[in-house]
PDB file of N, CA and C in Angstrom:
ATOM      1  N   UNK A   1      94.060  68.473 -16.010  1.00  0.00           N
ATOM      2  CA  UNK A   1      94.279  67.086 -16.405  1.00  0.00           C
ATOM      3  C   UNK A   1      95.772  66.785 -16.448  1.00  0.00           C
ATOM      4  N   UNK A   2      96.155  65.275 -16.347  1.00  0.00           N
ATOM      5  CA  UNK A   2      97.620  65.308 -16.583  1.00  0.00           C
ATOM      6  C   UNK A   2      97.173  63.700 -17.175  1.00  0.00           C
ATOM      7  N   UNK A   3      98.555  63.547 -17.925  1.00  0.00           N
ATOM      8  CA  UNK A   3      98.662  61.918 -18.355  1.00  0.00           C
ATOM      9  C   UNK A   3      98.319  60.629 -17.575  1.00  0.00           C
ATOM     10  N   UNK A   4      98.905  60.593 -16.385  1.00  0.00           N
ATOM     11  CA  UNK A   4      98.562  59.573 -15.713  1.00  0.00           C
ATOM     12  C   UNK A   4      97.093  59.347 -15.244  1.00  0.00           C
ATOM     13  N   UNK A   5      96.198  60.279 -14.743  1.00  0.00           N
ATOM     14  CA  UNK A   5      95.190  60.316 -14.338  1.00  0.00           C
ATOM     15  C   UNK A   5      94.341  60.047 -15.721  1.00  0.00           C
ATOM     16  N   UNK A   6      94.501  60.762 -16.684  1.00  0.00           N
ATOM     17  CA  UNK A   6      93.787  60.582 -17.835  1.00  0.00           C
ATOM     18  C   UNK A   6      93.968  59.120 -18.081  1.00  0.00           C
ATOM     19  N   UNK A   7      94.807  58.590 -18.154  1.00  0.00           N
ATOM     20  CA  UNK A   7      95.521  56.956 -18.477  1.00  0.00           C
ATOM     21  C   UNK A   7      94.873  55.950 -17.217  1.00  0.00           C
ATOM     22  N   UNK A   8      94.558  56.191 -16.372  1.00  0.00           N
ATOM     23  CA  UNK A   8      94.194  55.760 -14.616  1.00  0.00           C
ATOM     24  C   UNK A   8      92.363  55.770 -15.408  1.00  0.00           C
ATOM     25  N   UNK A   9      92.036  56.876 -15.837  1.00  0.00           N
ATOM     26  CA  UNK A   9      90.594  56.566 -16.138  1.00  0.00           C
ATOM     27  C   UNK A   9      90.304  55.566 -17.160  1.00  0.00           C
ATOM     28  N   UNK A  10      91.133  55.531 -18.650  1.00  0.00           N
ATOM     29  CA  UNK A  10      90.946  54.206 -19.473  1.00  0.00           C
ATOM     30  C   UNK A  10      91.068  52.995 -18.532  1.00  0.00           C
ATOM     31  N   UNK A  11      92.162  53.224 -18.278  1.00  0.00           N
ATOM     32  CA  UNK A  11      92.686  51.523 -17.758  1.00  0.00           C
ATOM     33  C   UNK A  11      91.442  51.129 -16.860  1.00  0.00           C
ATOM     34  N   UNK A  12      91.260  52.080 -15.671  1.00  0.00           N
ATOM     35  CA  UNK A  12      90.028  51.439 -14.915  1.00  0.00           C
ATOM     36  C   UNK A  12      88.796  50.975 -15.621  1.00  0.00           C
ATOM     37  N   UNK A  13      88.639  51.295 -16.438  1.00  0.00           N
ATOM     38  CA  UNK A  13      87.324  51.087 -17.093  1.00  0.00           C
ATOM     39  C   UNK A  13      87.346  49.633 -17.732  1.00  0.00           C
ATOM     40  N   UNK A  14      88.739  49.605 -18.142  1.00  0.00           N
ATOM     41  CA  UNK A  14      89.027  48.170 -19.005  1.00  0.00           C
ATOM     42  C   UNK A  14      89.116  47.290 -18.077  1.00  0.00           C
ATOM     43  N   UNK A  15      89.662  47.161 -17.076  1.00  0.00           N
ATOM     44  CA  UNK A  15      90.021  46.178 -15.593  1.00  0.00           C
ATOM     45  C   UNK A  15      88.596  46.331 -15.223  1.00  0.00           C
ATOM     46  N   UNK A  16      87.751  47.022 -15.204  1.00  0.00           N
ATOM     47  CA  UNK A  16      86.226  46.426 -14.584  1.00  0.00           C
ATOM     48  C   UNK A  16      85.456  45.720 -15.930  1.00  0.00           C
ATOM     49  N   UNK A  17      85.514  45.743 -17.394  1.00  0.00           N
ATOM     50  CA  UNK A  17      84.543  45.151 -17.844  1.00  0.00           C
ATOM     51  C   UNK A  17      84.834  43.989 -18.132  1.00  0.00           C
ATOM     52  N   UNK A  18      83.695  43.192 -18.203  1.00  0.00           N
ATOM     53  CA  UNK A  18      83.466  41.646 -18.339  1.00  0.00           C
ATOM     54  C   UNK A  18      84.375  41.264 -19.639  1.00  0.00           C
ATOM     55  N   UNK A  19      84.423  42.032 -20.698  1.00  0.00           N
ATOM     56  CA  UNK A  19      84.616  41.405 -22.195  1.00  0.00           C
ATOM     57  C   UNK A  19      86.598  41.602 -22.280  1.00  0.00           C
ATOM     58  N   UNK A  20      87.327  41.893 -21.265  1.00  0.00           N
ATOM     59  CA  UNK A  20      88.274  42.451 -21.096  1.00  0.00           C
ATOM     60  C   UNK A  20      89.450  41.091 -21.216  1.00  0.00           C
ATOM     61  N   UNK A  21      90.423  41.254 -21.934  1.00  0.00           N
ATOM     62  CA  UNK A  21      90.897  39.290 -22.171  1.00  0.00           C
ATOM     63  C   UNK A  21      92.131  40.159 -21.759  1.00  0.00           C
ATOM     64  N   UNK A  22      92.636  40.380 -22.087  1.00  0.00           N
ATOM     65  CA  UNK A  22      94.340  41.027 -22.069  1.00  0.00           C
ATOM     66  C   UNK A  22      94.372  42.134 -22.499  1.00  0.00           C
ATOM     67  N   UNK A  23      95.206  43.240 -20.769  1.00  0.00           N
ATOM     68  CA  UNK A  23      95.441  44.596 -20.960  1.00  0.00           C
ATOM     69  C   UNK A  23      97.309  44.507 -20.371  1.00  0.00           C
ATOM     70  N   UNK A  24      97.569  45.544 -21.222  1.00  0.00           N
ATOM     71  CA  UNK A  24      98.883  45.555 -21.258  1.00  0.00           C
ATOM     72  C   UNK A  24      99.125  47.443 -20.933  1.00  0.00           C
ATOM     73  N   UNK A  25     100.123  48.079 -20.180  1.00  0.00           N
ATOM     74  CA  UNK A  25     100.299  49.380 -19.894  1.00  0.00           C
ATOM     75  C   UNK A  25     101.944  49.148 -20.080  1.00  0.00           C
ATOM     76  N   UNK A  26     102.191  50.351 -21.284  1.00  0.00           N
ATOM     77  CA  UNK A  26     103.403  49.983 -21.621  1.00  0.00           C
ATOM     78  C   UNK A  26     104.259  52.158 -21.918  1.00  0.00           C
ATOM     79  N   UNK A  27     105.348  52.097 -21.268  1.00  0.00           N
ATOM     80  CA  UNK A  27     105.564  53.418 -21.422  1.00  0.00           C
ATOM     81  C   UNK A  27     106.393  53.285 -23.020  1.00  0.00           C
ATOM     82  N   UNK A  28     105.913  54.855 -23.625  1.00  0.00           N
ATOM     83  CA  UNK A  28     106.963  55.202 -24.641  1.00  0.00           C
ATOM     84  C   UNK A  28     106.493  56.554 -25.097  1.00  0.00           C
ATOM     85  N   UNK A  29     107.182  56.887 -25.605  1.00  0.00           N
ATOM     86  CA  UNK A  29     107.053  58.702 -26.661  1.00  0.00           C
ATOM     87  C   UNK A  29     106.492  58.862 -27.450  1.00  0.00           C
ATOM     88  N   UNK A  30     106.505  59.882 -27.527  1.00  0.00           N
ATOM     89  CA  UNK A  30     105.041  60.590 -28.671  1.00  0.00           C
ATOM     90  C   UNK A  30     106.084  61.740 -28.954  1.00  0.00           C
ATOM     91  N   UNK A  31     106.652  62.303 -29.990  1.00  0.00           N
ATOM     92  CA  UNK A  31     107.020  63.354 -30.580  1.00  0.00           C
ATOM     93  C   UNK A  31     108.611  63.407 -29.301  1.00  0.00           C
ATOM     94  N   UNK A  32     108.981  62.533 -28.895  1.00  0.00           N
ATOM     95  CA  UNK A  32     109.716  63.299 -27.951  1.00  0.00           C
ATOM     96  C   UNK A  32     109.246  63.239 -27.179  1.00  0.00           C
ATOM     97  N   UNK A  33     107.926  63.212 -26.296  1.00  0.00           N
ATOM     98  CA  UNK A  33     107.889  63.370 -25.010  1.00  0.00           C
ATOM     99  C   UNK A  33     106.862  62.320 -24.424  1.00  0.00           C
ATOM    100  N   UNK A  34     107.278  61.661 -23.154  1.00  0.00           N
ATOM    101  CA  UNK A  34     107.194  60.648 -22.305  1.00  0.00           C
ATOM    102  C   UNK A  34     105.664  60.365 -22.564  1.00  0.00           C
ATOM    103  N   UNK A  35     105.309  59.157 -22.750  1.00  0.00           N
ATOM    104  CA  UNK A  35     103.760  58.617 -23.074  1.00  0.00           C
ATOM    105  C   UNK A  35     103.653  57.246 -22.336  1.00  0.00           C
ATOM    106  N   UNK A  36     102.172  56.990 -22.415  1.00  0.00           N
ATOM    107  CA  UNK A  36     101.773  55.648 -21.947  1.00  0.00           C
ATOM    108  C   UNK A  36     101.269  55.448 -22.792  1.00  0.00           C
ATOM    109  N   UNK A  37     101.342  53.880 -22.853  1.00  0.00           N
ATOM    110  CA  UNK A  37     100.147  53.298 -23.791  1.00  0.00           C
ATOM    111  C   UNK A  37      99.529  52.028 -23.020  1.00  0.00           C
ATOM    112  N   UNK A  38      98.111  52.493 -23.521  1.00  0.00           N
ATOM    113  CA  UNK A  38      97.269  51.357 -23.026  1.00  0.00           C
ATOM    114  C   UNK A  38      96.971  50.337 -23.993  1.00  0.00           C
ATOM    115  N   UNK A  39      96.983  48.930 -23.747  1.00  0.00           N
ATOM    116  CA  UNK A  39      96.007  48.059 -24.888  1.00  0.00           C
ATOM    117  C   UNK A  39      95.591  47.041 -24.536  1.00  0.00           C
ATOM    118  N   UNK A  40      93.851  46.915 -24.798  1.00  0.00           N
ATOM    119  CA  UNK A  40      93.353  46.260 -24.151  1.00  0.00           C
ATOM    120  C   UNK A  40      92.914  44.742 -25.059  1.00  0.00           C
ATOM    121  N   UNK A  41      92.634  43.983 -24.816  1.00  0.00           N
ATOM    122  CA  UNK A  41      92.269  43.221 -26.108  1.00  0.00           C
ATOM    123  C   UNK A  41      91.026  42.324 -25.477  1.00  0.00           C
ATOM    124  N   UNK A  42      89.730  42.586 -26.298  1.00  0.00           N
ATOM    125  CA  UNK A  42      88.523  41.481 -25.876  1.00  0.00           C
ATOM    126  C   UNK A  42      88.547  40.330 -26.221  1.00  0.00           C
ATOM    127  N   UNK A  43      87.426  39.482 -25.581  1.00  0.00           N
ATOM    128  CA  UNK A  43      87.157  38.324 -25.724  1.00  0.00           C
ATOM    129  C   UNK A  43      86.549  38.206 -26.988  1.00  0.00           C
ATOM    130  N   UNK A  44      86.112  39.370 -27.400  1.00  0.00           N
ATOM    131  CA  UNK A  44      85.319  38.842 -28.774  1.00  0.00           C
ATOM    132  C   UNK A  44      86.749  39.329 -30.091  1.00  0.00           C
ATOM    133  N   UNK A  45      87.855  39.359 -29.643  1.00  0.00           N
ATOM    134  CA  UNK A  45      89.439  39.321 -30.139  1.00  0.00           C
ATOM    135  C   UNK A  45      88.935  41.047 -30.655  1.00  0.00           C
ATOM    136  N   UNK A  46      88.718  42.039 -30.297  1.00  0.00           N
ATOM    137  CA  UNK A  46      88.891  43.352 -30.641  1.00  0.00           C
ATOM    138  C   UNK A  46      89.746  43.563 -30.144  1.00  0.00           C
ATOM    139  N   UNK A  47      90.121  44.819 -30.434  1.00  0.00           N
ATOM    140  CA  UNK A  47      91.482  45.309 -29.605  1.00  0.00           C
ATOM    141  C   UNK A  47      91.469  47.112 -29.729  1.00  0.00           C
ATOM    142  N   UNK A  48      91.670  47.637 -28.229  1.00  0.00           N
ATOM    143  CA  UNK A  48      91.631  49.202 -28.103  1.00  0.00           C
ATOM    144  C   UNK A  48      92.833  49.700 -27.648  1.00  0.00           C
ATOM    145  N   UNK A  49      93.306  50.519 -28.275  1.00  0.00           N
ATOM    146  CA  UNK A  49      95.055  51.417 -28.115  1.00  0.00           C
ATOM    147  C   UNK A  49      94.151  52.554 -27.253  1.00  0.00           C
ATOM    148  N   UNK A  50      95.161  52.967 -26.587  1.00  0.00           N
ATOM    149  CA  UNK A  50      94.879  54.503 -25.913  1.00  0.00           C
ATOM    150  C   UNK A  50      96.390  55.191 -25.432  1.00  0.00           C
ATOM    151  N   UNK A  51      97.069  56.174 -26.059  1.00  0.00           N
ATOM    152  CA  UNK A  51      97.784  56.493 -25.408  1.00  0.00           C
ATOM    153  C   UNK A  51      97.778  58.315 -24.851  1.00  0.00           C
ATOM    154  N   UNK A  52      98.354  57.969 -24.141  1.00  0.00           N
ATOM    155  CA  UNK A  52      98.436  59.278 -23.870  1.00  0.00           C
ATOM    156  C   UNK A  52      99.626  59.888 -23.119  1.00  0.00           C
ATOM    157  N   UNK A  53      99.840  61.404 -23.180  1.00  0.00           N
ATOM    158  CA  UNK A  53     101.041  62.364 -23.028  1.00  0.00           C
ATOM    159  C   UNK A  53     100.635  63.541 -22.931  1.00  0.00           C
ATOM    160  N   UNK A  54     101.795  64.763 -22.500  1.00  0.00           N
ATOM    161  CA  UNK A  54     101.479  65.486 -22.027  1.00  0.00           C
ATOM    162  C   UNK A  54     101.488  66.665 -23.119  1.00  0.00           C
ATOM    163  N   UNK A  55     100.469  67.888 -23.504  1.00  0.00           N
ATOM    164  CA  UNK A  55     100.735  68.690 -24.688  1.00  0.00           C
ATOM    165  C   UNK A  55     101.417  69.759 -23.916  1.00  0.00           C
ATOM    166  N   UNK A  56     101.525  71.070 -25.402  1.00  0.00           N
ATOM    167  CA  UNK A  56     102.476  71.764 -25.163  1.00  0.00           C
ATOM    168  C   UNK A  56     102.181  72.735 -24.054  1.00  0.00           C
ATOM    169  N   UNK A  57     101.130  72.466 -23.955  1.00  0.00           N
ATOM    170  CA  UNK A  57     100.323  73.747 -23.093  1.00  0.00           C
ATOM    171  C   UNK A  57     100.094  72.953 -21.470  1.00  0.00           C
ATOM    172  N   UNK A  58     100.301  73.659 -20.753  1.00  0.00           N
ATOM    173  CA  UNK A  58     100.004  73.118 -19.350  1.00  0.00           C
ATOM    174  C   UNK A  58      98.516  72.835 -18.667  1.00  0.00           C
ATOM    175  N   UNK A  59      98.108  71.723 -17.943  1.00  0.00           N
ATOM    176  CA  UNK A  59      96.698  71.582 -17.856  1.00  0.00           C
ATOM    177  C   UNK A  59      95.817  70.647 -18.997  1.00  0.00           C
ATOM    178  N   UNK A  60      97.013  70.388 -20.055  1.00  0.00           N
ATOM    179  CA  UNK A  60      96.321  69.823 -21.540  1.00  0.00           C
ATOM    180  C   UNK A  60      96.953  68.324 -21.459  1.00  0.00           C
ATOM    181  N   UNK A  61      95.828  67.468 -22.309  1.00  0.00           N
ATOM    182  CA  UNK A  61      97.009  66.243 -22.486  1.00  0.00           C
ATOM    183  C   UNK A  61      96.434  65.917 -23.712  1.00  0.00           C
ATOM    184  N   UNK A  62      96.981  65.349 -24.406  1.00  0.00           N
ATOM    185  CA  UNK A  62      96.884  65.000 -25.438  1.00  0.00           C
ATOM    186  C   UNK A  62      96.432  62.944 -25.843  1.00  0.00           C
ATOM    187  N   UNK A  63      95.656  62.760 -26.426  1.00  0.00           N
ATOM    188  CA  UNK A  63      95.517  61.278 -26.158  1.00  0.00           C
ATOM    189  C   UNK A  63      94.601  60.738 -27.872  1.00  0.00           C
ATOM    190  N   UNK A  64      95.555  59.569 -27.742  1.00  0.00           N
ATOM    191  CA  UNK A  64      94.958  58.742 -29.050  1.00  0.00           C
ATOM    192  C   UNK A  64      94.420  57.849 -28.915  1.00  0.00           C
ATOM    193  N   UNK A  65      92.655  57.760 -29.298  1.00  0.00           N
ATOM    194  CA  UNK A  65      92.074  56.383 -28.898  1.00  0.00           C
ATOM    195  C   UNK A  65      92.160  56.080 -30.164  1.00  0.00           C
ATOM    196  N   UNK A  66      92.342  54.379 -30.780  1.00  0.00           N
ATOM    197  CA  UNK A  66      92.474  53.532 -31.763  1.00  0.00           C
ATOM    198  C   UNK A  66      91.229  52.537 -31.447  1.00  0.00           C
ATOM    199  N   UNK A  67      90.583  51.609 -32.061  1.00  0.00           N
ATOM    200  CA  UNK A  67      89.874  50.739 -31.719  1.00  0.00           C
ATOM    201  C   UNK A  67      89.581  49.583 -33.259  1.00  0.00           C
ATOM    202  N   UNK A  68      90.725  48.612 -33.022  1.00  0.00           N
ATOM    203  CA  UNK A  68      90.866  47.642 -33.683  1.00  0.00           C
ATOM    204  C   UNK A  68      91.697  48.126 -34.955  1.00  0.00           C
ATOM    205  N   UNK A  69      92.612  49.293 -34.883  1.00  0.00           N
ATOM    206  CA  UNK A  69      93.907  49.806 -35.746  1.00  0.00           C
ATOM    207  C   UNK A  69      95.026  48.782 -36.289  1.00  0.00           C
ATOM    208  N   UNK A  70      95.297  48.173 -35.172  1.00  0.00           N
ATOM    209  CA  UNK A  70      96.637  47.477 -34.905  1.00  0.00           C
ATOM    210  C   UNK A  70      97.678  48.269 -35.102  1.00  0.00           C
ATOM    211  N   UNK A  71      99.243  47.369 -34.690  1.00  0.00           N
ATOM    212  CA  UNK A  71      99.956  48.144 -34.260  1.00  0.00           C
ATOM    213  C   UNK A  71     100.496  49.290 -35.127  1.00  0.00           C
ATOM    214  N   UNK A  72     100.511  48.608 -36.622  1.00  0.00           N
ATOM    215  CA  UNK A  72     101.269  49.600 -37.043  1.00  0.00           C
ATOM    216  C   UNK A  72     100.493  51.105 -37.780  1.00  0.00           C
ATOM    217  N   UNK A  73      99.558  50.817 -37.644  1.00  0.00           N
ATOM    218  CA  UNK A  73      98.479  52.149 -38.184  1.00  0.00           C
ATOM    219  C   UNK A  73      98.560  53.019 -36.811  1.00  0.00           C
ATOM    220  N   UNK A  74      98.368  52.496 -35.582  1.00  0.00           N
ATOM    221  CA  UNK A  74      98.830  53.328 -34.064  1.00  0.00           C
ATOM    222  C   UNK A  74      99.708  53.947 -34.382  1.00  0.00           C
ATOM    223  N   UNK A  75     100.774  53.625 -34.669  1.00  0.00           N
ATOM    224  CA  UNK A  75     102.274  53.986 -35.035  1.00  0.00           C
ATOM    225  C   UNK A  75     102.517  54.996 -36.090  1.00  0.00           C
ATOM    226  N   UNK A  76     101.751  54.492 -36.904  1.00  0.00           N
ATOM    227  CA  UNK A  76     101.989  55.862 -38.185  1.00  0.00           C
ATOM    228  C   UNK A  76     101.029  57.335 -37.486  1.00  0.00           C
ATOM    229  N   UNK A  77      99.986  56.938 -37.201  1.00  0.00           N
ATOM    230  CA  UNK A  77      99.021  58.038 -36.206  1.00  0.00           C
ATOM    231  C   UNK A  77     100.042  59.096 -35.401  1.00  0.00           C
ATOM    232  N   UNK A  78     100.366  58.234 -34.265  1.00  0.00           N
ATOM    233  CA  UNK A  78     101.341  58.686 -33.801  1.00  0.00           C
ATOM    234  C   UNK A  78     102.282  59.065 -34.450  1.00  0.00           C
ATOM    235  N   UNK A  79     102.989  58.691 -35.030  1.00  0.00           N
ATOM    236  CA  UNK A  79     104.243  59.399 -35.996  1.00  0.00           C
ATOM    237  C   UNK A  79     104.030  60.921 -36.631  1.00  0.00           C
ATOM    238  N   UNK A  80     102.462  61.299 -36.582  1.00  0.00           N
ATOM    239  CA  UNK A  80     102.120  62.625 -37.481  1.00  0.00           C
ATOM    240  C   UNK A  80     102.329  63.467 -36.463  1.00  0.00           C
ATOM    241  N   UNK A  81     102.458  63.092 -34.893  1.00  0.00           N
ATOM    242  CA  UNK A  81     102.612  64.741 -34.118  1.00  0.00           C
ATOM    243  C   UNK A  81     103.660  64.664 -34.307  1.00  0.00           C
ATOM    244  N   UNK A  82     104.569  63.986 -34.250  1.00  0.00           N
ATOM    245  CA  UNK A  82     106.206  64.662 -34.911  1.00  0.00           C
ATOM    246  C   UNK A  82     106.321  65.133 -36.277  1.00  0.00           C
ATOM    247  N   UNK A  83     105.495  65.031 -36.711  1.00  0.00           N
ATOM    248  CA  UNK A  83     106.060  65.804 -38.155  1.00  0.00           C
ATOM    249  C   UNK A  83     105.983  67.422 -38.162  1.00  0.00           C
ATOM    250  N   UNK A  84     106.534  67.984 -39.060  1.00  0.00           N
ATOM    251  CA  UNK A  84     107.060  69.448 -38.574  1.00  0.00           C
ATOM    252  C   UNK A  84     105.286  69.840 -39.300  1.00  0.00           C
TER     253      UNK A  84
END
């Protein structure tokens, strides 16, 4: 597995369904190292985070699905793989 492909399978899924209002693909970091984030937002106003990056181990990726979090609970989530 690698990030992009893992990230290539959310996104496609969101760009084919009907309930799909606004998707946004936006790069940034996770602990230090290079991430995507996906977010999709429905018509019925839900909203799904997905990001993902690469772990320490090769072949691995690491990925955070959220579903109706908002931003800043994503953010603290994320904030715990950097902690020592």
């Amino acid at each position: 597995l690698d990030p992009a492909r893992m990230l290539a399978f959310y996104e496609d899924g969101a760009r084919k369904a009907r309930r799909t209002d606004q998707l946004a693909v936006t790069d940034t970091t996770v602990a230090g190292a290079p991430a995507k984030r996906l977010d999709v937002l429905g018509t019925d106003g839900s909203g799904q985070t997905v990001v993902v990056w690469p772990a320490a181990e090769p072949g691995r990726v690491n990925v955070l699905l959220a579903g109706n979090l908002g931003d800043t609970k994503v953010l603290e989530a994320l904030a715990k793989f950097a902690a020592p």
